[in-house]
Protein backbone atom coordinates (compact mmCIF):
# COMPACT_ATOMS: atom_id res chain seq x y z
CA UNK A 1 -4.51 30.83 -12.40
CA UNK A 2 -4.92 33.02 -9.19
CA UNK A 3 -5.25 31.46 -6.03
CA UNK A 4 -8.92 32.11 -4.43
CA UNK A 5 -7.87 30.47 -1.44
CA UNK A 6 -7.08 33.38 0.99
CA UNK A 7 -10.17 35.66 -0.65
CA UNK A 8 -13.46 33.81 -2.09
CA UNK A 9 -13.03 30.77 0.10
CA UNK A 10 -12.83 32.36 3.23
CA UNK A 11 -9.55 32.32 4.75
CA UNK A 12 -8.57 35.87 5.70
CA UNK A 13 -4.61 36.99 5.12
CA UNK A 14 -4.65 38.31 8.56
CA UNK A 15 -5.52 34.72 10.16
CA UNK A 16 -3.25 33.00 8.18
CA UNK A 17 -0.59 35.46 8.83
CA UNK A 18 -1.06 35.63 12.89
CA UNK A 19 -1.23 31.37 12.11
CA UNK A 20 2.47 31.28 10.91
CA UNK A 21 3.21 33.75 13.58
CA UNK A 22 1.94 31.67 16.26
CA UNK A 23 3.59 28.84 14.99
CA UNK A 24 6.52 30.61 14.99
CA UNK A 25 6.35 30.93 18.48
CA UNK A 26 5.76 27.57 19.54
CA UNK A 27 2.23 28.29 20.10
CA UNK A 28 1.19 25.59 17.41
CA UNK A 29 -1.42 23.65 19.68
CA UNK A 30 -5.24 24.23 20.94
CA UNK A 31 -4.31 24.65 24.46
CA UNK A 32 -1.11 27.08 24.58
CA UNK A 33 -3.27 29.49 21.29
CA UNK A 34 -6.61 29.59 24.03
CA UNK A 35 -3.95 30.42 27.25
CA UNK A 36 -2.50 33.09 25.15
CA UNK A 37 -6.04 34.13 24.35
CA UNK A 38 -7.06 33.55 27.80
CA UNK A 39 -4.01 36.05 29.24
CA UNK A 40 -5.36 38.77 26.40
CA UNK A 41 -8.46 38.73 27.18
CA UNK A 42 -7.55 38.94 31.36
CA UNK A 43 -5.75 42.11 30.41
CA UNK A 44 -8.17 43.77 28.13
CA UNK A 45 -10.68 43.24 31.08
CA UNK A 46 -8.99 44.70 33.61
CA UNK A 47 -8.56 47.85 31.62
CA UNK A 48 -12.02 47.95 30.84
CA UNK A 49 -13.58 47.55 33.91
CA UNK A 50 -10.90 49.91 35.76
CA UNK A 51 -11.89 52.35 33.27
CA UNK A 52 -15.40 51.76 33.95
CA UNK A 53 -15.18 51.78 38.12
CA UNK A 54 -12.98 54.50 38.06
CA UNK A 55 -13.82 57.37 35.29
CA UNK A 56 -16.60 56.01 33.19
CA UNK A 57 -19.53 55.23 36.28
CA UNK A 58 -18.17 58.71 38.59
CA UNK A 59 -18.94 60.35 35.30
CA UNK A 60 -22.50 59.45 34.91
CA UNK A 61 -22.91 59.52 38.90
CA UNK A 62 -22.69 56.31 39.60
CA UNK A 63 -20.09 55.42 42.29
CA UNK A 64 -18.96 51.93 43.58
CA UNK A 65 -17.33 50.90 46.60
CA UNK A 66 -13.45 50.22 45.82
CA UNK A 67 -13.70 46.77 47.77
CA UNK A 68 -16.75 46.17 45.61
CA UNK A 69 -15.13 47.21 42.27
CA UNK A 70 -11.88 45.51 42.86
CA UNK A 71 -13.86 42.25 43.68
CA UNK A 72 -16.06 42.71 40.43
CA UNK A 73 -12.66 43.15 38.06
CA UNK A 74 -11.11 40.09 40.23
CA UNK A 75 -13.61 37.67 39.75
CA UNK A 76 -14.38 39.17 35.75
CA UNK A 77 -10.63 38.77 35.54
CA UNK A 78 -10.16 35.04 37.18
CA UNK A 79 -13.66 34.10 34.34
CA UNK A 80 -11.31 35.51 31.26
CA UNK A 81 -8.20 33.17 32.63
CA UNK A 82 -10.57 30.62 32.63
CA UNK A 83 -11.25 30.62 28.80
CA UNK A 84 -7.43 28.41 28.27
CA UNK A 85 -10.36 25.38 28.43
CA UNK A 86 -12.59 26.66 26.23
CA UNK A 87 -11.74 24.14 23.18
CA UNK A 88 -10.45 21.27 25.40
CA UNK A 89 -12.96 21.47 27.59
CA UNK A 90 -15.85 23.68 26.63
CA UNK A 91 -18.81 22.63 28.75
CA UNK A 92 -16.04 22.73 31.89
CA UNK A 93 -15.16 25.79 30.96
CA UNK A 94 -18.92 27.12 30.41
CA UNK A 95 -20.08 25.96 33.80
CA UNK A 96 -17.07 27.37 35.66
CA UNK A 97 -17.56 31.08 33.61
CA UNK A 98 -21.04 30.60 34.94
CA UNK A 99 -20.62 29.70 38.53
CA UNK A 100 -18.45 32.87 38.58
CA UNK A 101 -21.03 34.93 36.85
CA UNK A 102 -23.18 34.03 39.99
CA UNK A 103 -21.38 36.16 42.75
CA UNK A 104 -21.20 39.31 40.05
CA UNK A 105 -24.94 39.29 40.06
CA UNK A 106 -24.63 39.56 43.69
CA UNK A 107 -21.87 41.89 43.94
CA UNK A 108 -22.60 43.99 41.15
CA UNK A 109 -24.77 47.46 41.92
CA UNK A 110 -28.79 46.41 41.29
CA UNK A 111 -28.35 49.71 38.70
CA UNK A 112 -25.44 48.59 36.85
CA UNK A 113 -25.37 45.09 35.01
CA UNK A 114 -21.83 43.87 34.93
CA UNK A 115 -20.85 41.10 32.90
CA UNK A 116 -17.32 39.94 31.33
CA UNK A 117 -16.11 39.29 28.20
CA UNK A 118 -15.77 35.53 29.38
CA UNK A 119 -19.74 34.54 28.63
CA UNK A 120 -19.64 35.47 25.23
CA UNK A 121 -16.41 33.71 24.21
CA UNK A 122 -17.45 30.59 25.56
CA UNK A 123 -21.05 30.74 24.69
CA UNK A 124 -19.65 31.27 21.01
CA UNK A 125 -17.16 28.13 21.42
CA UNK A 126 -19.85 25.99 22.52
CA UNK A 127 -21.86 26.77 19.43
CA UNK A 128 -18.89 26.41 17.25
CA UNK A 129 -17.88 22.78 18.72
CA UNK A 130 -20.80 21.04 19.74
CA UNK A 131 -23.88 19.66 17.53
CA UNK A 132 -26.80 22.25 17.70
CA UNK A 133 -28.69 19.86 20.45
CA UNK A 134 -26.13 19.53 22.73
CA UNK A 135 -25.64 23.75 22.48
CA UNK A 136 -28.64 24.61 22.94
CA UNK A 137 -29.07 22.36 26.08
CA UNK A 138 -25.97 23.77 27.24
CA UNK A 139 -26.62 27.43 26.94
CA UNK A 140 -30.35 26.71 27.85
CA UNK A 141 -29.13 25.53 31.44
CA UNK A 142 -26.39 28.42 31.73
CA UNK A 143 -29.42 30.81 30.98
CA UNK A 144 -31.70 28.75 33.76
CA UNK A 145 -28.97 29.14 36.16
CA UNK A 146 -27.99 32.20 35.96
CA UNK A 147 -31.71 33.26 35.77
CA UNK A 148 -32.40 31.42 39.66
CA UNK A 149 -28.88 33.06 40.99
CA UNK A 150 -30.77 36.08 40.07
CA UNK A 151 -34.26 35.66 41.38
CA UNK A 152 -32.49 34.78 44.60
CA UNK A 153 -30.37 37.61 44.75
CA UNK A 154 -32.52 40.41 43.41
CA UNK A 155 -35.99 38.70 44.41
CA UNK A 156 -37.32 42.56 45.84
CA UNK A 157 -37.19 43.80 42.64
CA UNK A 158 -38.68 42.42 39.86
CA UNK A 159 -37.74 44.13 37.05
CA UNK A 160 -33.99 43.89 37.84
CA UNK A 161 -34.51 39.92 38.00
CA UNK A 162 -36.02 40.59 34.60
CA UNK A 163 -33.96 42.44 33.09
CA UNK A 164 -30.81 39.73 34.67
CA UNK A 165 -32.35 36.83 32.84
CA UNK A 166 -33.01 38.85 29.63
CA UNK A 167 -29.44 40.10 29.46
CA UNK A 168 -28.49 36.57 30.03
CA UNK A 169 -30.77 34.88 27.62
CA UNK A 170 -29.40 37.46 25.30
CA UNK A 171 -25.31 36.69 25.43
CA UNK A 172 -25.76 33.23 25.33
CA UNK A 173 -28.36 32.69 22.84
CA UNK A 174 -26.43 35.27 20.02
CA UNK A 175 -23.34 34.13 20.76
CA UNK A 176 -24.04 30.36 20.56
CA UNK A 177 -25.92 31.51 17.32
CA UNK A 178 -22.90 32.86 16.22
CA UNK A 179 -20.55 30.33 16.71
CA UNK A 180 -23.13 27.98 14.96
CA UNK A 181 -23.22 29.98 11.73
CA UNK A 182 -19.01 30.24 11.63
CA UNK A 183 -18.82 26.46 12.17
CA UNK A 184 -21.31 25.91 9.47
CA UNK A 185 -19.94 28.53 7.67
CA UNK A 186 -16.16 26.98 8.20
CA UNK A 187 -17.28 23.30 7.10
CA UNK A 188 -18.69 24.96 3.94
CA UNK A 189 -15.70 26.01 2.88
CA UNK A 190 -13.72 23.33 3.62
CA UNK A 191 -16.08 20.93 1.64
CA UNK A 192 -15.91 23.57 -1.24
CA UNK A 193 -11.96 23.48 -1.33
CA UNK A 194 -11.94 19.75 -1.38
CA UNK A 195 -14.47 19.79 -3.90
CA UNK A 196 -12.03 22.30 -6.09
CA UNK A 197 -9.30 20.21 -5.42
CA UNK A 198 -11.13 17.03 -6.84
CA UNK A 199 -12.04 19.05 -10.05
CA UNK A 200 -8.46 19.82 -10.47
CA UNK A 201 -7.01 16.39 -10.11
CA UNK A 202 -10.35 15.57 -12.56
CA UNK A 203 -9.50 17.96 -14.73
CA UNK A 204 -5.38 16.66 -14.68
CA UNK A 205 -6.02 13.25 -14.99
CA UNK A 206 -8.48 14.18 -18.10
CA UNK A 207 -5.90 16.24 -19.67
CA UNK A 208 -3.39 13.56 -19.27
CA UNK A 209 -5.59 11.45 -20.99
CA UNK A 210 -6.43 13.06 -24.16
CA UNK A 211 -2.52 13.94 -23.88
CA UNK A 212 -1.62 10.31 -23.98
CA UNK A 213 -4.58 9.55 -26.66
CA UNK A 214 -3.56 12.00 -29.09
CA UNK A 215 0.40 11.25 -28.73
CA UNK A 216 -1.14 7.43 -29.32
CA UNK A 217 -3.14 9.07 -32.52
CA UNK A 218 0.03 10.74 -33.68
CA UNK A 219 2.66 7.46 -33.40
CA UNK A 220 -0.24 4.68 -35.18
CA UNK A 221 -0.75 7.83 -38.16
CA UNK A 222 3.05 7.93 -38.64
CA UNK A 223 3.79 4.59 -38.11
CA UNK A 224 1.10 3.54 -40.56
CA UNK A 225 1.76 5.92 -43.24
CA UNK A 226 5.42 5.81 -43.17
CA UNK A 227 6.47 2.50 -42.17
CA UNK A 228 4.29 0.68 -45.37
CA UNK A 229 6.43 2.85 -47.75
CA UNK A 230 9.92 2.93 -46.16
CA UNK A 231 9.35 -0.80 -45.77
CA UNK A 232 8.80 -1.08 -49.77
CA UNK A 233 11.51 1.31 -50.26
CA UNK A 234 13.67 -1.26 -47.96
CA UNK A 235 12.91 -4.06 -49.93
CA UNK A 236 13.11 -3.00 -53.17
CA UNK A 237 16.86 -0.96 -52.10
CA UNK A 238 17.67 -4.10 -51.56
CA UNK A 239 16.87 -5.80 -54.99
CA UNK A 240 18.54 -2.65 -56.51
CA UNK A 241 21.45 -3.29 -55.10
CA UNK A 242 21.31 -6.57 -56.74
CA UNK A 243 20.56 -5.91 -59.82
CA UNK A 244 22.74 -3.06 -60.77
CA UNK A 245 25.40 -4.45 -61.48
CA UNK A 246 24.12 -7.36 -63.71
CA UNK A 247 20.71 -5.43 -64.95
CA UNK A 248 21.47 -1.85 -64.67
CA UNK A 249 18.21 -1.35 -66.75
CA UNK A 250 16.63 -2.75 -63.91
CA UNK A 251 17.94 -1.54 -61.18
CA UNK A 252 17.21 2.19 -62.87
CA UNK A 253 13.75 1.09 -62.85
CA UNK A 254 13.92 0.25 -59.13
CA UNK A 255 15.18 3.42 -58.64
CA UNK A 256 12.46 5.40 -60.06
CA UNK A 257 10.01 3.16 -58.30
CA UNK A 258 11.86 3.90 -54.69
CA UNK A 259 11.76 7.99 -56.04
CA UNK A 260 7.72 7.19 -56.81
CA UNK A 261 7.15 5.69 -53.19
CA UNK A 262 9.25 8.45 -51.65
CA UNK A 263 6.96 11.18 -52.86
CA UNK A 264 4.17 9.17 -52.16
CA UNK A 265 5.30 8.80 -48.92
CA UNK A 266 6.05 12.52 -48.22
CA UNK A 267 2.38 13.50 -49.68
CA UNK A 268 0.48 11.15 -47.12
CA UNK A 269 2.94 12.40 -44.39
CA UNK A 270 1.45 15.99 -45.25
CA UNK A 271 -1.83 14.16 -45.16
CA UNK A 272 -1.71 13.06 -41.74
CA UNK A 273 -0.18 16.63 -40.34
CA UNK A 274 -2.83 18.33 -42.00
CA UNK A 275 -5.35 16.13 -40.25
CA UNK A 276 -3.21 16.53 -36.72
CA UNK A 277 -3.30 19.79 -36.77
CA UNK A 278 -6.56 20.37 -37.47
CA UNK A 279 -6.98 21.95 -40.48
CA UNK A 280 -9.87 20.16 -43.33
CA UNK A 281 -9.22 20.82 -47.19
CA UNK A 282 -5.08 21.60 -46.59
CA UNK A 283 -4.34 17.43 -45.30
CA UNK A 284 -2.11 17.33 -48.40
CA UNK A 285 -0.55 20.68 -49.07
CA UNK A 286 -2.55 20.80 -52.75
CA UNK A 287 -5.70 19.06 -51.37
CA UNK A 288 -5.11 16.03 -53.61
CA UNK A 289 -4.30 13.36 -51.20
CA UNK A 290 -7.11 10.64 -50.84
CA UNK A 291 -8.15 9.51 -47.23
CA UNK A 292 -7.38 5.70 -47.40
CA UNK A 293 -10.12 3.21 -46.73
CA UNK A 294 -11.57 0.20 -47.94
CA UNK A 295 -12.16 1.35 -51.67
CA UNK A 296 -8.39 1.91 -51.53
CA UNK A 297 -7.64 -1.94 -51.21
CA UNK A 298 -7.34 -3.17 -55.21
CA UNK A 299 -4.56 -0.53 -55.25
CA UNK A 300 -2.98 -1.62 -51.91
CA UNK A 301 -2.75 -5.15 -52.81
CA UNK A 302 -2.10 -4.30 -56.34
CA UNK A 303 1.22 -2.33 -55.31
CA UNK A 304 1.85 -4.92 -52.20
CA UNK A 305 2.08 -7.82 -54.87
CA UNK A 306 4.28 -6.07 -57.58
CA UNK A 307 6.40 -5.10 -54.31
CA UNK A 308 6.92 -8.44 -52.97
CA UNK A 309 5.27 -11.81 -53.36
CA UNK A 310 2.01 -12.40 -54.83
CA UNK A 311 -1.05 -10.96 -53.39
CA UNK A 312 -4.85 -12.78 -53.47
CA UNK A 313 -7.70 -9.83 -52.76
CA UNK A 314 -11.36 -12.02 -52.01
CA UNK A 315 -14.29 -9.50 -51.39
CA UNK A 316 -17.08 -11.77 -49.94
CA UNK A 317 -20.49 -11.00 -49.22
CA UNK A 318 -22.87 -7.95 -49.82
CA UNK A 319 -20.69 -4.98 -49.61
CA UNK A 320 -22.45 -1.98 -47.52
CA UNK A 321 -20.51 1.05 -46.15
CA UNK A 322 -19.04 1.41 -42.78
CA UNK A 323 -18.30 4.51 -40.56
CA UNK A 324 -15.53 6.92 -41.91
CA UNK A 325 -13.67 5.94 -38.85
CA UNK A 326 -13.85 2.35 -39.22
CA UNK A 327 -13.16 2.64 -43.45
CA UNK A 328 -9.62 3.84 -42.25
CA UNK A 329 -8.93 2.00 -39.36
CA UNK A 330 -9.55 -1.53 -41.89
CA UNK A 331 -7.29 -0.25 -44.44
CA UNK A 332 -4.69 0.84 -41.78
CA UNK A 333 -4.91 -3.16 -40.32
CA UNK A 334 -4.44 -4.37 -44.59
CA UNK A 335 -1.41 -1.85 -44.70
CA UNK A 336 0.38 -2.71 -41.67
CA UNK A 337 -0.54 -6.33 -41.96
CA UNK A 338 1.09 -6.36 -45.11
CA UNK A 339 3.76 -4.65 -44.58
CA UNK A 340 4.52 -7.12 -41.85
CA UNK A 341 3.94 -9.68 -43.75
CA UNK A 342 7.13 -7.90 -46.42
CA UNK A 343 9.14 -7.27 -43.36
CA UNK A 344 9.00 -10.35 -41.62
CA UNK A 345 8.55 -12.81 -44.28
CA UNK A 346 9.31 -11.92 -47.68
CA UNK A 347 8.48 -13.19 -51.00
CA UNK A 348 5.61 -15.32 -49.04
CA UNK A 349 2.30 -15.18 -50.67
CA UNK A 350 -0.13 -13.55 -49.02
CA UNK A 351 -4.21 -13.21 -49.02
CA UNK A 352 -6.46 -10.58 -47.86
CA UNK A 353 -10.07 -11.40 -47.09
CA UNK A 354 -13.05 -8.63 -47.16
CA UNK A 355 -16.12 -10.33 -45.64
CA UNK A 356 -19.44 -8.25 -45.39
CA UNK A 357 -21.25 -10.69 -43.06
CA UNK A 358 -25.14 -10.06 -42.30
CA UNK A 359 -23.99 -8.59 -38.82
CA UNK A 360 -20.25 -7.97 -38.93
CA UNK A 361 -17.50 -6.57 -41.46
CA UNK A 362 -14.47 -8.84 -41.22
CA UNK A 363 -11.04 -8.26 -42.69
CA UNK A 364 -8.45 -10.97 -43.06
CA UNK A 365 -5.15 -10.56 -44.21
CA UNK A 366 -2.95 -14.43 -44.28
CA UNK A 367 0.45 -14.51 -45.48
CA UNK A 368 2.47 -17.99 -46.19
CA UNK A 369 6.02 -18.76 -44.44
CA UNK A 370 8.85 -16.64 -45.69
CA UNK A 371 9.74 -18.04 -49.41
CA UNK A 372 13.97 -17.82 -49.96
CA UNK A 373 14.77 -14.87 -52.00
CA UNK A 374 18.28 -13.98 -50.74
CA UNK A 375 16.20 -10.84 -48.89
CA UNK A 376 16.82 -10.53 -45.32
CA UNK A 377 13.94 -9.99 -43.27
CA UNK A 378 13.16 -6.91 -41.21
CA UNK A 379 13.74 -6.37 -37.86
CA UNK A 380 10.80 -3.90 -36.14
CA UNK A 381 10.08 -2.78 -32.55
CA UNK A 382 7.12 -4.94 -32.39
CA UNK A 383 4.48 -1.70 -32.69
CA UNK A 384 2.63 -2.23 -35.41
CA UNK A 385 0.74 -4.62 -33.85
CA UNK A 386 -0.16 -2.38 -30.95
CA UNK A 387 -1.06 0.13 -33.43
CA UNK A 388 -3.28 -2.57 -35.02
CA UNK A 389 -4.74 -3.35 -31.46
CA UNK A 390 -5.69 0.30 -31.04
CA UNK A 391 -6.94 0.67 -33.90
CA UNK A 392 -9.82 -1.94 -33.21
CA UNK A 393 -10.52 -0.94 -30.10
CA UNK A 394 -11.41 2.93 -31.07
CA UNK A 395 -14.15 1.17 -33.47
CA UNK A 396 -15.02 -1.54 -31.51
CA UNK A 397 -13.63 -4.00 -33.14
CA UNK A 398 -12.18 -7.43 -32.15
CA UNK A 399 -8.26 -8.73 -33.72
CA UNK A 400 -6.79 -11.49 -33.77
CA UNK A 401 -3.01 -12.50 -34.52
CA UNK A 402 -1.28 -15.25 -34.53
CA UNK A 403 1.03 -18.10 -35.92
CA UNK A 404 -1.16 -20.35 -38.74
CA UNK A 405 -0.40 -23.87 -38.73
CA UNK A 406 1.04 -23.79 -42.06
CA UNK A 407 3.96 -21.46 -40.45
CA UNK A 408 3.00 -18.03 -41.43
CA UNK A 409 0.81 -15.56 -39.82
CA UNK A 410 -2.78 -14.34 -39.78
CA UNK A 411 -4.64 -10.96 -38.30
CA UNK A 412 -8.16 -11.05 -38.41
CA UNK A 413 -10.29 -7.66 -37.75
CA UNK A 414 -13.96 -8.25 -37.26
CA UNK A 415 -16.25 -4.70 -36.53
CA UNK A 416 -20.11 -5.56 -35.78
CA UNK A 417 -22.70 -3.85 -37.86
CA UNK A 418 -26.50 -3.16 -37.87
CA UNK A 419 -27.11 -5.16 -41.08
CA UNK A 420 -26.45 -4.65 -44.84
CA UNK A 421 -26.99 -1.78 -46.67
CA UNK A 422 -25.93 -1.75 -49.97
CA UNK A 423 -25.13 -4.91 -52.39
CA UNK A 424 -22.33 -5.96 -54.32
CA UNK A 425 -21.77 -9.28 -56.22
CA UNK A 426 -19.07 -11.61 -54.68
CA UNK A 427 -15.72 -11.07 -56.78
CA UNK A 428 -12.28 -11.81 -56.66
CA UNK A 429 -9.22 -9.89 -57.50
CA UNK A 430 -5.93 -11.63 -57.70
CA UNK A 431 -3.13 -9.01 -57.42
């Protein structure tokens, strides 16, 4: 991304380069920057107004007095030095630069206005620093008086008092104006580069977060889809292993069933990259893999309870269709559940509850203690429940797990709903 800083913003290269120069220097403070200034500006009026005296005013037959023209340039000279206050002190420094301006007037030739560079800095400063009251008061009395030091003065003639005050009037009111608009102009920026700088933390954090959301997407998918058939293919290794020495018959069949829930497994895996990365009608590599949801149950249980122990499947209520979102996310909670309920207590029998209640959809899934059938139970990292957890809360459902009193364990996922929408007679399918 290119950096608008130094360009639309409003920071020239030039300033920021002379800034790091400065710095450099050991000039990094208000005061020693404005008595740097302050020498600059002594210097640069000196050689104007000796130019001026000198070659400039014989030229155009105008002639001053050396003792007058020296005096002019010293006291032009001593307002310039006195510009080191101008941001430490600015309404010091504008009433000294205008107590000086006083004896020019009175110096200076009646036709030939000489002022410094010294009014317009400061008149500029004081606009930049101060609130727009308090700088227009302050340039308002400079104007005032300056405008009576002239009147004094020049009172004989009239239109060189005029002409005094206008010139006056003129410096301070532009260059206050001036300063104004930078100091607006400066604070405008400023807010706009903090506001850019929110928007790109904003726009981090968001990015972050769908980051962190889809990597959570991507571990409950696999997790789901791989862990409910590698568990099966666990369990029934282990039976193999049993049986082929006494039943090799047996144990071939086990075999072929592990091969079955291997491909299975490898076709829903294709399922959920297709779906990761995006790309409808290719999930499974031929197109033929199902998206699970709740009219995928029967089979579910059915291969849950010829996997392990037996299996109860109770549909209850008037059954009505939910969101596509929700369909999956119920069937995911019936698959991990049970696949818990292999892992952690097999051969227990186990019951899974489909309620369509008048204002909720409720799935319960209830397995016994573990029943002794020489098969180890699983050992997991404890995520499946998390997954579980998520899974609710992207529908808005509320789950419950626990320890039953009977020694097993129960998960309980109830989604509200608007009402019913379609009807089905209560049945029940024992796996």
């Amino acid at each position: 991304m290119r950096d608008h800083t130094d360009t639309e913003l409003g920071t020239p290269r030039l300033t920021k380069w002379l800034d790091g120069r400065l710095t450099q220097l050991g000039l990094s403070g208000v005061f020693p920057r404005d008595c740097l200034l302050a020498a600059a500006l002594t210097v640069l009026t000196f050689v104007l107004l000796t130019v001026l005296f000198w070659f400039v005013a014989p030229a155009d037959g105008v002639s001053f007095d050396p003792t007058r023209a020296w005096l002019l340039t010293a006291v032009c000279c001593a307002q310039a030095m006195l510009l080191c206050l101008r941001r430490v002190r600015p309404l010091l420094c504008l009433a000294l630069v205008v107590g000086l301006q006083l004896p020019i007037i009175g110096v200076s030739l009646p036709e030939a206005t000489i002022r410094g560079i010294a009014p317009f800095v400061v008149a500029y400063t004081v606009g930049s620093l101060l609130p727009v009251r308090r700088a227009l008061l302050a340039v308002g009395a400079a104007v005032a008086v300056e405008s009576i030091g002239a009147a004094v003065v020049v009172v004989p003639d009239l239109l060189t008092a005029v002409a005094y005050v206008s010139a006056s009037a003129l410096t301070y009111a532009s260059a206050t104006f001036v300063g104004g608009y930078m100091a607006t102009y400066r604070r405008y920026v400023e807010l706009v580069r903090v506001r850019a700088d929110e928007a790109i933390r904003e726009q981090r954090t968001k990015v972050q977060a769908a980051i962190g959301a889809e990597r959570s997407r991507m571990a409950r998918e696999l997790h789901d889809v791989a862990a409910h058939h590698l568990s099966g293919m666990v369990v029934q290794a282990a039976a193999v292993e049993r049986l082929i020495d006494r039943d090799p018959a047996a144990a071939k069949a086990g075999v072929a069933w592990i091969r079955s829930q291997g491909k299975e497994t490898l076709d829903n895996l294709r399922l959920v990259v297709g779906v990761l990365r995006g790309r409808p009608g290719h999930e499974g590599g031929d197109g033929a893999a199902p998206v699970p949801g709740l009219g995928m149950l029967d089979d579910l249980v059915r291969t849950a309870g010829n996997l392990a122990g037996p299996v109860e499947f109770v549909r209850e209520g008037e059954q009505r269709e939910v969101s596509p979102i929700a369909d999956v996310a119920l069937y995911r909670i019936a698959q991990e559940s049970l696949s818990n309920a292999r892992q952690h207590a097999p051969g227990a029998a186990a019951r899974v509850v489909l309620r369509f209640e008048p204002r909720s959809v409720s799935l319960e899934v209830v397995n016994d203690p573990a029943a002794p059938r020489g098969v180890p139970a699983a050992r997991t990292g404890g995520v499946g429940l998390v997954g579980m957890r998520e899974r609710a809360q992207l529908i808005g459902a509320t789950l419950t797990a626990g320890p039953t009193a009977a020694g097993g364990w129960s998960v309980t996922a109830t989604l509200p709903t608007n009402g019913p929408a379609t009807t089905r007679a209560k049945e029940e399918a024992p796996a």
